[in-house]
N, C-alpha and C. Protein backbone atom coordinates (compact mmCIF):
# COMPACT_ATOMS: atom_id res chain seq x y z
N UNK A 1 0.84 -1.18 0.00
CA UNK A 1 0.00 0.00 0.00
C UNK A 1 0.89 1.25 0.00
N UNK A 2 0.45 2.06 -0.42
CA UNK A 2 1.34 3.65 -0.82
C UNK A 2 1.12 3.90 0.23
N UNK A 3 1.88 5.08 1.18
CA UNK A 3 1.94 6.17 1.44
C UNK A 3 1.75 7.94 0.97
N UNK A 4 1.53 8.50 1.75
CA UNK A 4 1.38 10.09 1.21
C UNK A 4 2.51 10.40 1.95
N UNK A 5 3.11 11.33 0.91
CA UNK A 5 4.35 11.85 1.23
C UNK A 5 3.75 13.74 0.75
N UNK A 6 4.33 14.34 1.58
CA UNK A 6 4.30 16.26 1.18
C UNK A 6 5.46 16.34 1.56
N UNK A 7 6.45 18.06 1.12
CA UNK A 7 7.02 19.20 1.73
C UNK A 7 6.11 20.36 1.44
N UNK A 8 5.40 20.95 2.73
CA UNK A 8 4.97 22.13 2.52
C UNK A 8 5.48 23.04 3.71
N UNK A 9 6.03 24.00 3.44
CA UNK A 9 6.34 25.14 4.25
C UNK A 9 5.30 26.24 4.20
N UNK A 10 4.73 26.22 5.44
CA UNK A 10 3.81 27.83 5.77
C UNK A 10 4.85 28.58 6.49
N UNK A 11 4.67 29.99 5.72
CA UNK A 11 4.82 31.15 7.08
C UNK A 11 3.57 31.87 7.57
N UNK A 12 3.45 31.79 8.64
CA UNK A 12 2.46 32.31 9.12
C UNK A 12 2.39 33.82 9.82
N UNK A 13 1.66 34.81 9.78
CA UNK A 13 2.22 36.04 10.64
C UNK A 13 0.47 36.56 11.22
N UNK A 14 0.46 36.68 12.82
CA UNK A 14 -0.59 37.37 13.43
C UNK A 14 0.09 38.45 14.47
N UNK A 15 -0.64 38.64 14.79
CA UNK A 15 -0.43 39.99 15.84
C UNK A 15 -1.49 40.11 17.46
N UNK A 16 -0.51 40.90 18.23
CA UNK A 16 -1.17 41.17 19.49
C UNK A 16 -2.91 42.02 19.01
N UNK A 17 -3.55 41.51 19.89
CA UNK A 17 -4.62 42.38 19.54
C UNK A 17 -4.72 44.07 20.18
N UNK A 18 -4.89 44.57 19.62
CA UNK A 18 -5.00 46.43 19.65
C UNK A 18 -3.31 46.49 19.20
N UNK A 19 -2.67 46.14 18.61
CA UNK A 19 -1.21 46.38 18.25
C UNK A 19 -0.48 46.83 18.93
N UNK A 20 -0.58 46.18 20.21
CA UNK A 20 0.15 46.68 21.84
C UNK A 20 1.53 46.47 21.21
N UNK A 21 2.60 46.86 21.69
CA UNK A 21 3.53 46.46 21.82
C UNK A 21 4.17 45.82 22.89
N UNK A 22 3.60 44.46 23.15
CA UNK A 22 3.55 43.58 24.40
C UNK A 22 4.61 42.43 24.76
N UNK A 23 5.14 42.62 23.39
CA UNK A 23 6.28 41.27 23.50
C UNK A 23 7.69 42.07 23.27
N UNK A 24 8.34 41.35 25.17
CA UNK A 24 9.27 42.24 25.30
C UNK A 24 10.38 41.18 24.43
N UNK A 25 12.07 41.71 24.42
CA UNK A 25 12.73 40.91 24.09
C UNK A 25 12.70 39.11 24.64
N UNK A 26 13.02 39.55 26.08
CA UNK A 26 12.90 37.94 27.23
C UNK A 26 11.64 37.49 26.94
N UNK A 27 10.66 37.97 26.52
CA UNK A 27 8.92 37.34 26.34
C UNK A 27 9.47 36.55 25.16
N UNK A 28 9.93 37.19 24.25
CA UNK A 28 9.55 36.82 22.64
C UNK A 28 10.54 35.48 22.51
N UNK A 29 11.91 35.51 23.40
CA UNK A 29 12.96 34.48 23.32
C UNK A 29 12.17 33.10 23.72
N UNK A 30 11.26 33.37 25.10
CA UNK A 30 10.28 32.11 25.71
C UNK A 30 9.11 31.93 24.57
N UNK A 31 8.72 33.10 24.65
CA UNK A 31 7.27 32.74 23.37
C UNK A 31 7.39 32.04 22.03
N UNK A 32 8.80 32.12 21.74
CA UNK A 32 9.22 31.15 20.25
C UNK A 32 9.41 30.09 20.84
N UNK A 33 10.32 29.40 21.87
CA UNK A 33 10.19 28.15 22.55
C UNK A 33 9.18 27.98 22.97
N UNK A 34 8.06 28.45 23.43
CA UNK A 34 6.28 27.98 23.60
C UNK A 34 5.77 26.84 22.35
N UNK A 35 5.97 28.06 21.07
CA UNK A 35 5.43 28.05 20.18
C UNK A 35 5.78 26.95 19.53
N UNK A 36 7.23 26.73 19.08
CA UNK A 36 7.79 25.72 18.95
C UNK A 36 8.02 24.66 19.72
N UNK A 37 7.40 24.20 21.00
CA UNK A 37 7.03 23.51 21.16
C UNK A 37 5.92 23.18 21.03
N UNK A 38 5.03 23.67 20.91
CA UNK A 38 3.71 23.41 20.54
C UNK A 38 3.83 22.79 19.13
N UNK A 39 4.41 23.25 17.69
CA UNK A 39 4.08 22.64 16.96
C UNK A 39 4.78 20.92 17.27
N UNK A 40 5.80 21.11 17.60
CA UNK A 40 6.19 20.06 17.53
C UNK A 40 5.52 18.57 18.51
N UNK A 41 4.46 19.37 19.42
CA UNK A 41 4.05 18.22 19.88
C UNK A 41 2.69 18.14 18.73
N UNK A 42 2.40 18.56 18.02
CA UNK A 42 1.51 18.36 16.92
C UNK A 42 2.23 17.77 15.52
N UNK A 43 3.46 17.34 16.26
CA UNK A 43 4.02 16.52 14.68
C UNK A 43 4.23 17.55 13.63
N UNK A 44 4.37 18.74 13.89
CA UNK A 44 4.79 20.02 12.73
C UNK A 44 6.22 20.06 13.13
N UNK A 45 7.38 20.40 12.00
CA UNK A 45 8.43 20.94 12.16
C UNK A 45 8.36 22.23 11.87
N UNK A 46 9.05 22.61 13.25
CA UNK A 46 8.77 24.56 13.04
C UNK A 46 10.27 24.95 12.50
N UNK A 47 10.72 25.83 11.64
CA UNK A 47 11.24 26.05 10.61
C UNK A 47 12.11 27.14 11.54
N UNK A 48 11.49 28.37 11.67
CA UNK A 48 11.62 29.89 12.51
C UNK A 48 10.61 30.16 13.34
N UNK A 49 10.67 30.91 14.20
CA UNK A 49 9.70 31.51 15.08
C UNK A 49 10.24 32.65 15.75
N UNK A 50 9.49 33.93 14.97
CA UNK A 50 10.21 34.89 15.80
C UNK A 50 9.17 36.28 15.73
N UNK A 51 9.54 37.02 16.04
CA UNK A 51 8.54 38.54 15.46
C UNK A 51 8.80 39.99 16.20
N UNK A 52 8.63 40.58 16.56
CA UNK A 52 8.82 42.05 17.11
C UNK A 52 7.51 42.57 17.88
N UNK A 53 8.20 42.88 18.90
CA UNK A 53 7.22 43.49 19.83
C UNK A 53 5.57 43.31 19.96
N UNK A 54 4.83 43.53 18.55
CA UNK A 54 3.24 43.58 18.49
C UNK A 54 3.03 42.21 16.87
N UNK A 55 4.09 41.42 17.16
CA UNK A 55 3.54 40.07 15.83
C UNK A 55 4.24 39.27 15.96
N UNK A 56 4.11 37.87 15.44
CA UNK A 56 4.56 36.70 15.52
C UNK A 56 4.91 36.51 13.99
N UNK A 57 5.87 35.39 13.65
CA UNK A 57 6.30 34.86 12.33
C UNK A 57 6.31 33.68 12.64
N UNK A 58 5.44 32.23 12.34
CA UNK A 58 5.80 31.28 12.17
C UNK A 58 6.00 30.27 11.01
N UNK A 59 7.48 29.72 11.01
CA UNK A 59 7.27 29.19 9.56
C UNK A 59 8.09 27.48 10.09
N UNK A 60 7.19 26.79 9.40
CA UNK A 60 7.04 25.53 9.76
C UNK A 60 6.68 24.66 8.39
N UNK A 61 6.80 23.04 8.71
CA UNK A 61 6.37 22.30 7.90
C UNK A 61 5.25 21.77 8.37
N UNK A 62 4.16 21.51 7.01
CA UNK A 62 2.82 21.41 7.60
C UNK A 62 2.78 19.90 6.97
N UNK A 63 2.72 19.23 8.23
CA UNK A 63 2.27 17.62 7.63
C UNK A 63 0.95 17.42 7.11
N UNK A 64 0.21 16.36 6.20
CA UNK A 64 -1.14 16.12 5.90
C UNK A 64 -1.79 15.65 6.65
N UNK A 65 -1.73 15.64 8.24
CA UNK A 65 -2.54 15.37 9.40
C UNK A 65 -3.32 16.04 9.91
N UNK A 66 -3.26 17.69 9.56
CA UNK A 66 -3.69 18.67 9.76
C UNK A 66 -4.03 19.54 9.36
N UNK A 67 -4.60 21.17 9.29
CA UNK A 67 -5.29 22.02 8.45
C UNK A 67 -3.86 23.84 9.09
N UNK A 68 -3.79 23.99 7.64
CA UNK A 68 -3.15 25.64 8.86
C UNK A 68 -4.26 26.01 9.77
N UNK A 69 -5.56 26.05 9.49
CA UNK A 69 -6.43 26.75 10.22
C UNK A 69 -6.34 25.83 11.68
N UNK A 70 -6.41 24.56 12.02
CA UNK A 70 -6.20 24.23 13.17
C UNK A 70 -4.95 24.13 13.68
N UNK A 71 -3.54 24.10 13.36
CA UNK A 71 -2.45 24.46 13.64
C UNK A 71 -2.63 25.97 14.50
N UNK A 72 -3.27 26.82 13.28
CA UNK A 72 -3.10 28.24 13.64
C UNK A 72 -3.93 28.68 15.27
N UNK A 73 -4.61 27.96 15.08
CA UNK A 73 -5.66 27.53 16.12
C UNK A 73 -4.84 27.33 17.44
N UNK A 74 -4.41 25.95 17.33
CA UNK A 74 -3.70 25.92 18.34
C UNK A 74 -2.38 26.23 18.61
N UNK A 75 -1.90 27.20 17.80
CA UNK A 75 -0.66 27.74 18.20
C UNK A 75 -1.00 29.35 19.51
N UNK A 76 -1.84 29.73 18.25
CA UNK A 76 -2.25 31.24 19.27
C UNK A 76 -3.48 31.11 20.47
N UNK A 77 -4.18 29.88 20.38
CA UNK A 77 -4.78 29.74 21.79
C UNK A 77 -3.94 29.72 22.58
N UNK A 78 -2.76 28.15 22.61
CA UNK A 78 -2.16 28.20 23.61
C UNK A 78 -1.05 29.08 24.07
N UNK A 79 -0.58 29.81 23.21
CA UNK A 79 0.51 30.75 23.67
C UNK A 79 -0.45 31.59 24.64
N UNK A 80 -0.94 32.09 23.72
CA UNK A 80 -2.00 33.26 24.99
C UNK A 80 -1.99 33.02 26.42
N UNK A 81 -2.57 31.41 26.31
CA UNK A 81 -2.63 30.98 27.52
C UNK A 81 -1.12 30.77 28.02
N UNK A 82 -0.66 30.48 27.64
CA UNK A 82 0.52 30.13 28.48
C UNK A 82 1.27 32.00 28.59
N UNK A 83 1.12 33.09 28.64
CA UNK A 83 1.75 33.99 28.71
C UNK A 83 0.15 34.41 29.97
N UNK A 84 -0.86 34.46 29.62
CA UNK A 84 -2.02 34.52 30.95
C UNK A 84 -1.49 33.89 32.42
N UNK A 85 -1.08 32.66 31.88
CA UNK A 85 -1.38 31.79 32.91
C UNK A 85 -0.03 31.71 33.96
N UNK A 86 0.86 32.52 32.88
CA UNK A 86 2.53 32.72 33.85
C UNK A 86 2.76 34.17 33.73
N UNK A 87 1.66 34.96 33.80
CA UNK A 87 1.90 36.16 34.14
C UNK A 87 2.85 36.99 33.64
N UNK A 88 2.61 36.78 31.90
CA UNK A 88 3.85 37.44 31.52
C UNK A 88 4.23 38.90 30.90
N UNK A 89 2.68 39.42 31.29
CA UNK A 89 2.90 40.68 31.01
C UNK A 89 1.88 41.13 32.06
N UNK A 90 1.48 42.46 32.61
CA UNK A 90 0.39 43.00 33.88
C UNK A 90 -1.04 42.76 33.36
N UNK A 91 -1.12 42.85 31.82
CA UNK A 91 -2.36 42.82 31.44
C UNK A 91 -2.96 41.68 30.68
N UNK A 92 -4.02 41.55 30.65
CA UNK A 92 -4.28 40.41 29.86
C UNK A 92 -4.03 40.22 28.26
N UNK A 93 -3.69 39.39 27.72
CA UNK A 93 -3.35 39.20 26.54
C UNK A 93 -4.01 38.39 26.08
N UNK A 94 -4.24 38.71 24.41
CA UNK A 94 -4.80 38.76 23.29
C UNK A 94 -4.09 38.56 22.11
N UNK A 95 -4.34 37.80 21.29
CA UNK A 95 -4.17 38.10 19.83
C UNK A 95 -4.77 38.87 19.06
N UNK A 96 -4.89 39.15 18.21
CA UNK A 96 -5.89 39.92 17.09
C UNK A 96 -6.64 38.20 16.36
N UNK A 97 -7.46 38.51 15.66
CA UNK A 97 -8.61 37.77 15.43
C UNK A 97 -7.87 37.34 13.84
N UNK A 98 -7.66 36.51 13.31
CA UNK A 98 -7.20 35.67 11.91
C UNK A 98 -5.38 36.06 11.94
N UNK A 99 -5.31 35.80 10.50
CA UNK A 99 -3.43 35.46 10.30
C UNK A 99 -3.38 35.21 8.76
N UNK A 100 -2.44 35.68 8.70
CA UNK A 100 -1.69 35.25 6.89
C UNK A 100 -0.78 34.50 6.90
N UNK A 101 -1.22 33.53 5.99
CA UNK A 101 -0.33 32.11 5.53
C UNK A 101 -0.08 32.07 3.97
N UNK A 102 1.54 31.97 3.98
CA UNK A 102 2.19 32.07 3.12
C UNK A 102 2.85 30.62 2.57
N UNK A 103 2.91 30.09 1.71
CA UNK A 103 3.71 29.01 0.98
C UNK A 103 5.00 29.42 0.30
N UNK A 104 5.65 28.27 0.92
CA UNK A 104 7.36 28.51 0.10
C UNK A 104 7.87 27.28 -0.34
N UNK A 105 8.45 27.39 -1.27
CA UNK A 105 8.95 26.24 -1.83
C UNK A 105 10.36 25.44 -1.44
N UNK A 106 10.80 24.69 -1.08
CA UNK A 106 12.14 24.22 -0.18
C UNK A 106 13.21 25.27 -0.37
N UNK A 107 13.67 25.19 -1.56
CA UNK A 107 14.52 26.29 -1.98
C UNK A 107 14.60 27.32 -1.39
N UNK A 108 13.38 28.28 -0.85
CA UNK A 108 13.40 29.39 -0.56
C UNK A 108 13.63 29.61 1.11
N UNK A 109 13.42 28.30 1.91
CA UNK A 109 13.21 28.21 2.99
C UNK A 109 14.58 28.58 3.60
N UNK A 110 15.88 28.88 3.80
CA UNK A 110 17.20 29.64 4.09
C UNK A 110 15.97 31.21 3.93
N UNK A 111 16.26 31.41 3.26
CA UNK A 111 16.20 33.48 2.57
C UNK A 111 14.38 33.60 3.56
N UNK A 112 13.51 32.61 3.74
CA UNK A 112 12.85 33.10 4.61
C UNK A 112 13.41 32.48 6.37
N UNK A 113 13.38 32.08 6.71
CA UNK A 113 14.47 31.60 7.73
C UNK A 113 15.21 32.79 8.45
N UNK A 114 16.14 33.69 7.26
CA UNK A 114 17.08 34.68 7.46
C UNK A 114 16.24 36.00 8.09
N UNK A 115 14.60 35.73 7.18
CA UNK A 115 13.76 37.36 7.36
C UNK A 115 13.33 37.04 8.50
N UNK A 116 12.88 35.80 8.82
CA UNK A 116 12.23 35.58 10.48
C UNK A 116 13.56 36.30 11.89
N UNK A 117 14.74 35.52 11.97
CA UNK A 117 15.29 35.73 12.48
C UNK A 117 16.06 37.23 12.66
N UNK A 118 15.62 37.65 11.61
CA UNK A 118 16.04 39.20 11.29
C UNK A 118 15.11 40.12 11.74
N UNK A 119 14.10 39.63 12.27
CA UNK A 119 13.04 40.73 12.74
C UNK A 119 13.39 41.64 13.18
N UNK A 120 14.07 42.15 14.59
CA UNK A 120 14.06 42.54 14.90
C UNK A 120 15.25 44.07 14.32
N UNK A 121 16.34 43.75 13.32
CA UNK A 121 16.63 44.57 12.50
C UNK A 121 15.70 44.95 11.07
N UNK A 122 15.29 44.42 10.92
CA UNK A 122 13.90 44.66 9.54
C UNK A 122 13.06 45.38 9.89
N UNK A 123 12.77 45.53 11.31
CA UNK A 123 11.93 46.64 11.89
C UNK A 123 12.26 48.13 12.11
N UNK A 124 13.62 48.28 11.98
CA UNK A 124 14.15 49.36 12.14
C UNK A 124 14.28 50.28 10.94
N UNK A 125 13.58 49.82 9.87
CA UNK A 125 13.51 50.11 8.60
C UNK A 125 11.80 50.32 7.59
N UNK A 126 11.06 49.03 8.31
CA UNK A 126 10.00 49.59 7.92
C UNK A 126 8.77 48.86 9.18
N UNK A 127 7.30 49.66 9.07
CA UNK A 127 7.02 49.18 9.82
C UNK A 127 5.52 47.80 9.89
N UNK A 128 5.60 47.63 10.47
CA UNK A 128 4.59 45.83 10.63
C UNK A 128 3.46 46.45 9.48
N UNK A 129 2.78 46.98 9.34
CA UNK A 129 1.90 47.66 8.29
C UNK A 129 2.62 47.30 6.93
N UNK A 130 3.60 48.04 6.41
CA UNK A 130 4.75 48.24 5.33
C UNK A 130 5.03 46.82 5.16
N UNK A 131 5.49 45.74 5.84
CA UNK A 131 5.91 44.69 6.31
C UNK A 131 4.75 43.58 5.59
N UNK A 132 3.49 43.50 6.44
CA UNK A 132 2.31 42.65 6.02
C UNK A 132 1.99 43.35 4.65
N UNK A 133 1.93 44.11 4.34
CA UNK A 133 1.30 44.31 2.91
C UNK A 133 1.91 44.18 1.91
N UNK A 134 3.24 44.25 2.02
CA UNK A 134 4.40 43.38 0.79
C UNK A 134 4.28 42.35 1.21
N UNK A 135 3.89 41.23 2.32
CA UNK A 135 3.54 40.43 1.88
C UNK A 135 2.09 40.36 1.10
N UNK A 136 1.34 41.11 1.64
CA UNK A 136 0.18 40.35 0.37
C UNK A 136 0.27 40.80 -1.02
N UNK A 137 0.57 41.58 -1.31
CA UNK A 137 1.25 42.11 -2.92
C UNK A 137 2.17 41.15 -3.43
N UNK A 138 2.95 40.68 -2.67
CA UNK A 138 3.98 39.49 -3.39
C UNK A 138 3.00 38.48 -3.50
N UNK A 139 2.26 37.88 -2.70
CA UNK A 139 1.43 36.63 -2.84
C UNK A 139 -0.03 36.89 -3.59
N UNK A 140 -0.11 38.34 -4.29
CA UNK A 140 -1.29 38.25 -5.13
C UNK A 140 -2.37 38.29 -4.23
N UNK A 141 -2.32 38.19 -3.14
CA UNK A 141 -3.68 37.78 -2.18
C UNK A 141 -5.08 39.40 -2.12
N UNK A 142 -5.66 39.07 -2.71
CA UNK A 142 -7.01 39.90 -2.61
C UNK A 142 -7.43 40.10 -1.47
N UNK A 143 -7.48 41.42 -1.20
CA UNK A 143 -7.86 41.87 0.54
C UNK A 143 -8.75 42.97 0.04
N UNK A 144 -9.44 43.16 1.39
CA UNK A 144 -10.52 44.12 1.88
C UNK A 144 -9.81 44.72 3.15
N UNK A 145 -9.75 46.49 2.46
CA UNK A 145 -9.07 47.01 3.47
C UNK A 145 -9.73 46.47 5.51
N UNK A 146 -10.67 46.58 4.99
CA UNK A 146 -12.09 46.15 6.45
C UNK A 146 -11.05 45.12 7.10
N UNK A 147 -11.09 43.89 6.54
CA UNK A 147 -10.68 42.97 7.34
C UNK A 147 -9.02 42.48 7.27
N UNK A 148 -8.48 43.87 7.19
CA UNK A 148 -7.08 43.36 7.61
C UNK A 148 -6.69 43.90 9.00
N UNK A 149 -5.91 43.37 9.31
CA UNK A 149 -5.48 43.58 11.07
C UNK A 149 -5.34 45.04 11.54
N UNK A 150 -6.04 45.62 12.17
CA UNK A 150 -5.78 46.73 12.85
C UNK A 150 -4.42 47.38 12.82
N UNK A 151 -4.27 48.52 12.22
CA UNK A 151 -3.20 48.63 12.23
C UNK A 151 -2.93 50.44 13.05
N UNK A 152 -2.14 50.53 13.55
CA UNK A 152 -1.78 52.05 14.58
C UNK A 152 -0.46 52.83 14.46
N UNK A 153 -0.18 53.87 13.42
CA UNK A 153 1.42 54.23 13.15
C UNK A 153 1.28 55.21 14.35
């Protein structure tokens, strides 16, 4: 009998909800080890995990066991919770409500790899707004100004 075999790489990117700037450096170092552990107890290989102050970047391999939408699911429930539940900031925390998922092809996975881990200099140049919307212009993706993530310069 065959097997199903994939390589699919998602990057994924959401944000704090109201575009706090809530994730300190020491938060964001634990919150990628959260995160990445989380996929990995879901049988995902997480690729990068990183983001700046008010967003997350996750880029991972998505096995055929699962959907991004429930991955995505349970990546940003449980972080939440686990930053609630260990008190990691005074106020309660939130995500913002959906996320953009991106496909890459093996090849490309180094040069995105490099942009995850680079966050925090890539920010010093343009900002999370500037940032998400070259991505959706590169990926063609049809948006409604309405339902894209809150955004606050």
């Amino acid at each position: 009998m065959a097997n199903t075999y994939s390589q699919v790489n998602i990057h994924a990117v959401f944000s704090v909800k109201g575009r706090k700037n809530l994730i300190s450096e020491s938060l964001m170092d634990e919150l990628c080890k959260v995160i990445s552990g989380k996929l990995l107890e879901k049988k995902q290989y997480p690729l990068a995990v990183g983001g700046y102050k008010d967003h997350i970047h996750v880029f991972f391999e998505l096995t055929m066991t699962i959907t991004i939408a429930e991955i995505m699911d349970i990546v940003k429930t449980n972080s939440s919770k686990w930053i609630n539940d260990n008190r990691k900031i005074s106020s309660h925390f939130e995500w913002q409500k959906g996320y953009a998922a991106f496909s890459y092809s093996k090849s490309q996975r180094d040069n995105v790899i490099k942009y995850i881990i680079g966050q925090k200099d890539h920010h010093k140049k343009k900002t999370f707004r500037e940032e998400y919307m070259e991505l959706l212009k590169k990926f063609e993706i049809k948006y409604e100004d309405a339902y894209l993530f809150e955004f606050y310069e």
